[in-house]
C-alpha atoms as a PDB file:
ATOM      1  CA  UNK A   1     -30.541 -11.381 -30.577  1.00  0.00           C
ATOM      2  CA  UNK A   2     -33.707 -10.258 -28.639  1.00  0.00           C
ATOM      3  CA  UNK A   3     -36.066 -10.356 -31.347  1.00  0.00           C
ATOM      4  CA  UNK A   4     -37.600 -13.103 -31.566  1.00  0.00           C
ATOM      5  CA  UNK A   5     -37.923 -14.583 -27.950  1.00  0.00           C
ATOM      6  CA  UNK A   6     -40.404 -14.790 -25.877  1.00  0.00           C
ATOM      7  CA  UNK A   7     -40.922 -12.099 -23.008  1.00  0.00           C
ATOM      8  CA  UNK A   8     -39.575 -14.625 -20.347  1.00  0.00           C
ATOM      9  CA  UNK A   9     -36.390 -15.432 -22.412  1.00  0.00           C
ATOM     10  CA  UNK A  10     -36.018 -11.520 -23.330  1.00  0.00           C
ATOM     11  CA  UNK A  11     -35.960 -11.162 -19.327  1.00  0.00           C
ATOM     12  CA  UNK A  12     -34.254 -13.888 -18.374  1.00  0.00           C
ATOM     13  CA  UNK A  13     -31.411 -12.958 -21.253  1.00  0.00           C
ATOM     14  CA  UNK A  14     -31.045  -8.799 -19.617  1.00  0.00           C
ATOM     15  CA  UNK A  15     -30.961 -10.366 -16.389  1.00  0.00           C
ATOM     16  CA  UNK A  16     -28.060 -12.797 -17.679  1.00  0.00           C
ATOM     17  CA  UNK A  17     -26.247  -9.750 -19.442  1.00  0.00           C
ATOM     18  CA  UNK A  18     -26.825  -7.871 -16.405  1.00  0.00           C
ATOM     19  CA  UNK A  19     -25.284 -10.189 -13.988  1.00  0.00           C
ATOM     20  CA  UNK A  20     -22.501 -10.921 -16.148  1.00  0.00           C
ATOM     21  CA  UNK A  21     -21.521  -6.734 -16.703  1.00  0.00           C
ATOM     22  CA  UNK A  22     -22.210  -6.779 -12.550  1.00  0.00           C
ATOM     23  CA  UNK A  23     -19.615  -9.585 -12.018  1.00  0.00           C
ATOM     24  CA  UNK A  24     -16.891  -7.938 -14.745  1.00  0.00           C
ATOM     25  CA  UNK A  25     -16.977  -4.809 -13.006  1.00  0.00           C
ATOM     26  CA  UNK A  26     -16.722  -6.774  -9.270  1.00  0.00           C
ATOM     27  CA  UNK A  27     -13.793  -8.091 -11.245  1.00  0.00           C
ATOM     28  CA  UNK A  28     -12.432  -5.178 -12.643  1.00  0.00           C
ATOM     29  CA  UNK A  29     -12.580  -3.508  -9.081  1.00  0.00           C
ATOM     30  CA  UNK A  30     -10.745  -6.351  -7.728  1.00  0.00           C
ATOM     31  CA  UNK A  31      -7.865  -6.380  -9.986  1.00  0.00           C
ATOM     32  CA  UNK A  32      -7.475  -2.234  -9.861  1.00  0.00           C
ATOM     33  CA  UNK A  33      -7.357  -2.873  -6.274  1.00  0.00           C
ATOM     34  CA  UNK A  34      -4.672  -5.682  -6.541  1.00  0.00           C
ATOM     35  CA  UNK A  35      -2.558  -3.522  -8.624  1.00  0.00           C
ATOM     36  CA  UNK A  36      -2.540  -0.521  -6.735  1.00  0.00           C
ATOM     37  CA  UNK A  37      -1.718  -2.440  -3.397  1.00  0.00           C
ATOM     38  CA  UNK A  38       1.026  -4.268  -5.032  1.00  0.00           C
ATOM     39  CA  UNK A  39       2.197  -0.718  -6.183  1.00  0.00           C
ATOM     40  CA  UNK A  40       2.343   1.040  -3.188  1.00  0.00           C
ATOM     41  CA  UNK A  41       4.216  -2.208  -1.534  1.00  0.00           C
ATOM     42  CA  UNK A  42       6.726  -1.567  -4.267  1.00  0.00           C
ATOM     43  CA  UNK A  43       7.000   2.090  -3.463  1.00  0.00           C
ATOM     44  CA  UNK A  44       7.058   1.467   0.071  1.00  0.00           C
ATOM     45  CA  UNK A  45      10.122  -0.856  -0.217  1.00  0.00           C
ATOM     46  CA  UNK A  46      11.830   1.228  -2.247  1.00  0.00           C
ATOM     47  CA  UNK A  47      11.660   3.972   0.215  1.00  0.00           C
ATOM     48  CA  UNK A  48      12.750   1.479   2.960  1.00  0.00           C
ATOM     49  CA  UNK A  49      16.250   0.805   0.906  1.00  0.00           C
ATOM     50  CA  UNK A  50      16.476   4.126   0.031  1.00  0.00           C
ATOM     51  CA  UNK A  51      16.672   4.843   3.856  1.00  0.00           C
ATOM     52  CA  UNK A  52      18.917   1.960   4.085  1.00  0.00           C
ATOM     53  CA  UNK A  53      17.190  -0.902   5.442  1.00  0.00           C
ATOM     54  CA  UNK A  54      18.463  -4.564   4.938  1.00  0.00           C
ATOM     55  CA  UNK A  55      16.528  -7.088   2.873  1.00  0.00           C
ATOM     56  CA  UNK A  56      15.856  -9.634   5.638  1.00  0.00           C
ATOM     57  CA  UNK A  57      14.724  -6.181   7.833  1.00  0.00           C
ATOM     58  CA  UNK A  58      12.358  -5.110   5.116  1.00  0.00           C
ATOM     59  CA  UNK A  59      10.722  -8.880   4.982  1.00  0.00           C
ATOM     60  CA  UNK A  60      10.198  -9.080   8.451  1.00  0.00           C
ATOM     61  CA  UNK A  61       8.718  -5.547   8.973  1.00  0.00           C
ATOM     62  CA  UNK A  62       6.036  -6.533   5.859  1.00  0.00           C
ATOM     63  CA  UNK A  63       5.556  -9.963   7.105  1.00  0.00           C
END
């Protein structure tokens, strides 16, 4: 893939790759993030009708 470019296009293609595995990770981060707030909402509800709070009680407290 590299080979036979220039030096310009060789750096402008790492720079390219690079920016692309940057933004995958940002990405990545994001949705791990995501997921493990929307788990601990879950967890957090479930604890709330365990201890017998309404529905409409547990919407307005997260709301």
């Amino acid at each position: 893939m590299l080979y036979d470019m220039s030096d310009n296009a060789k750096l402008r293609e790492i720079a390219r790759i690079r920016e692309k595995a940057l933004h995958d990770e940002a990405s990545q981060m994001k949705a791990a993030r995501d997921e493990g707030i929307a788990q601990g909402k879950a967890e957090i509800i479930s604890k709330l009708r365990a201890k017998g709070m309404s529905e409409s009680e547990i919407k307005a407290l997260l709301s």
